[in-house]
C-alpha atoms as a PDB file:
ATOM      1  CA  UNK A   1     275.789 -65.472 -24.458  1.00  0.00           C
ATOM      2  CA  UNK A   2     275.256 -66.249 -21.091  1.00  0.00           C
ATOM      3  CA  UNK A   3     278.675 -65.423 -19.861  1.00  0.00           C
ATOM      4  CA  UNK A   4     278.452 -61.919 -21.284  1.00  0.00           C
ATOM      5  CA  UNK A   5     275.950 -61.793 -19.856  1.00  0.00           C
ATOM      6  CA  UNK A   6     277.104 -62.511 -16.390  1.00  0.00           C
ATOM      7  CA  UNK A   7     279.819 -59.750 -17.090  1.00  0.00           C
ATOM      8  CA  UNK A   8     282.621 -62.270 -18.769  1.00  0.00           C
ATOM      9  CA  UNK A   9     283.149 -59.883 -21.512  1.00  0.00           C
ATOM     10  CA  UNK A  10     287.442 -60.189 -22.056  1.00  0.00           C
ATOM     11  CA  UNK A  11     288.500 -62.566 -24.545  1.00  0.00           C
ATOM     12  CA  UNK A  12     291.242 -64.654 -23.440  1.00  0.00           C
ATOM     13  CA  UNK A  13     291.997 -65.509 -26.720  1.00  0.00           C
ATOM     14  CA  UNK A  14     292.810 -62.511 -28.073  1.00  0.00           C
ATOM     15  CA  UNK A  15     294.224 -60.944 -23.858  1.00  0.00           C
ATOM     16  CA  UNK A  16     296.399 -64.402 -24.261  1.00  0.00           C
ATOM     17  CA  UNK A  17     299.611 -62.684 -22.457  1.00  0.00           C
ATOM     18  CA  UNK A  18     297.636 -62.002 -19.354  1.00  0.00           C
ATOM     19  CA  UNK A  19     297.070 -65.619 -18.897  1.00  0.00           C
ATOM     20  CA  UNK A  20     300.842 -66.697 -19.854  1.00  0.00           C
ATOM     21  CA  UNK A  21     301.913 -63.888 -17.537  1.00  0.00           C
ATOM     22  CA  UNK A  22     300.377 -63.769 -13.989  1.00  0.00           C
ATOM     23  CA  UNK A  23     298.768 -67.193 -14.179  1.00  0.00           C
ATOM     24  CA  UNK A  24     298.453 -67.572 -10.144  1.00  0.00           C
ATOM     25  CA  UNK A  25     295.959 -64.537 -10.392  1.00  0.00           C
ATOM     26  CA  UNK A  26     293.701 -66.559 -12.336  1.00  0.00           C
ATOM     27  CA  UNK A  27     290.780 -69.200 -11.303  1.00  0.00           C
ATOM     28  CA  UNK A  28     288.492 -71.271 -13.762  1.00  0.00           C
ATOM     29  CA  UNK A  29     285.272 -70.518 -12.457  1.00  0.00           C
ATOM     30  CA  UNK A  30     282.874 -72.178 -15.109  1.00  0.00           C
ATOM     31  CA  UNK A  31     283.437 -74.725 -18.419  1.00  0.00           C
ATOM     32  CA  UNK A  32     281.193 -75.549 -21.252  1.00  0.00           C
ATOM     33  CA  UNK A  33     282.182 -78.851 -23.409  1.00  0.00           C
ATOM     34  CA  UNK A  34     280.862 -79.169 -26.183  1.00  0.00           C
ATOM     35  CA  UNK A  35     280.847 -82.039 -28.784  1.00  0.00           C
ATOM     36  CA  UNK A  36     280.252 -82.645 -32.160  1.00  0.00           C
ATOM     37  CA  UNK A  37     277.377 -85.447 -32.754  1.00  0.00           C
ATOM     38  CA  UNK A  38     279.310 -87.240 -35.534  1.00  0.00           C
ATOM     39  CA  UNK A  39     282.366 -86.951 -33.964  1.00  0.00           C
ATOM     40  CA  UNK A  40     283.842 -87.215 -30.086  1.00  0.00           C
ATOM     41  CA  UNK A  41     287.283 -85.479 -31.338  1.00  0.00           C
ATOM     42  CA  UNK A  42     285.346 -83.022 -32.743  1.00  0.00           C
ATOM     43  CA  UNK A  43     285.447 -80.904 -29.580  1.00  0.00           C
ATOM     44  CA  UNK A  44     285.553 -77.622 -28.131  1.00  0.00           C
ATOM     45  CA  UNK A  45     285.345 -75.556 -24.449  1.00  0.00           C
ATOM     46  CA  UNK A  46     284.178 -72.201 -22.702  1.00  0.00           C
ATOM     47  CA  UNK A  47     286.154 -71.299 -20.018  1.00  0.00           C
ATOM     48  CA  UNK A  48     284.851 -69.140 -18.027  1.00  0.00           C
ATOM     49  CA  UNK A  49     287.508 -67.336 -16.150  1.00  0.00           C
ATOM     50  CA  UNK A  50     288.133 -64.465 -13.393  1.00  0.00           C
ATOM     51  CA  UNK A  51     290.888 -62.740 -12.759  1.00  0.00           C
ATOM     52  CA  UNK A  52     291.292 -62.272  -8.265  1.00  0.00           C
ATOM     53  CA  UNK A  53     293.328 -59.175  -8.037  1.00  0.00           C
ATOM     54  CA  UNK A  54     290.894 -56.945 -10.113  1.00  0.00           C
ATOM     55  CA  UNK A  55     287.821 -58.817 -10.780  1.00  0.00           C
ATOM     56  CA  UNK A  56     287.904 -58.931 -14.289  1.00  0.00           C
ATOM     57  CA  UNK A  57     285.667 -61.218 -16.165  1.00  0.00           C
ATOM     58  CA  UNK A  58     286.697 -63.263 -19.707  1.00  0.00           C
ATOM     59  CA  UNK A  59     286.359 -66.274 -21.896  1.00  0.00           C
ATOM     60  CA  UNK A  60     288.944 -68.347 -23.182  1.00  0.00           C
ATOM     61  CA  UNK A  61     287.788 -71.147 -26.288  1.00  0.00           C
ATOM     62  CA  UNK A  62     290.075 -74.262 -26.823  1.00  0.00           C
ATOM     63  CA  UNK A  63     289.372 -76.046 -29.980  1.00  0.00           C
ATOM     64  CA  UNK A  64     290.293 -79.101 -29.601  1.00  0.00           C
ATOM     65  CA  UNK A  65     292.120 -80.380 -26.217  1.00  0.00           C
ATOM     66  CA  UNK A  66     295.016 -82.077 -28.433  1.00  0.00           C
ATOM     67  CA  UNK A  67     296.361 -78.322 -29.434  1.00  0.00           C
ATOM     68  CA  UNK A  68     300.044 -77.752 -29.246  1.00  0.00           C
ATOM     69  CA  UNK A  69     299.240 -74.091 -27.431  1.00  0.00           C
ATOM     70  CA  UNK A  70     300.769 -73.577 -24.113  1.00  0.00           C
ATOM     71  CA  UNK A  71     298.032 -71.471 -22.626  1.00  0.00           C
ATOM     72  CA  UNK A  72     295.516 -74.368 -23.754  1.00  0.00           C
ATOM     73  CA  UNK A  73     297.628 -76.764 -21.973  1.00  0.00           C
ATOM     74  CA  UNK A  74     297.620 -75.003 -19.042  1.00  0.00           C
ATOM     75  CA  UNK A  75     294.321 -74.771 -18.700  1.00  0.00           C
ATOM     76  CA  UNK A  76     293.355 -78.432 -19.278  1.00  0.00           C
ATOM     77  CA  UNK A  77     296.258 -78.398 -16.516  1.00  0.00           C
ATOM     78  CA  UNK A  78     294.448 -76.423 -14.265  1.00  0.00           C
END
């Protein structure tokens, strides 16, 4: 909630094929971890992310950092 409200309103997720294809363009500006309390691998993150050429604002959610995506890999990358 409080990155929509800040304006970070595209979801990543779904906009995937922006990410895969002008990475450079992109910076991480803000992540949220979260945890499960009975379980560490019970994971997930918020990144908060801008895009420099036009401003644009989004989200992107990773599950759990052991995913076999390669946009969630490059982000833990990054």
């Amino acid at each position: 909630d409080e990155l929509n409200e800040n304006g970070f309103t595209i979801d990543y997720n779904i906009e995937k094929n922006q990410l895969k294809q002008a990475p450079e363009i992109f910076d991480i500006v803000c992540i949220y971890r979260y945890e499960g309390m009975s379980d560490p691998d019970d994971e997930s993150s918020v990144y908060g992310i801008i895009n420099n050429q036009n401003g644009d604002k989004g989200v992107y959610v990773v599950g759990n950092l052991s995913t076999d995506d390669d946009v969630d890999h490059f982000l833990v990358d990054l």
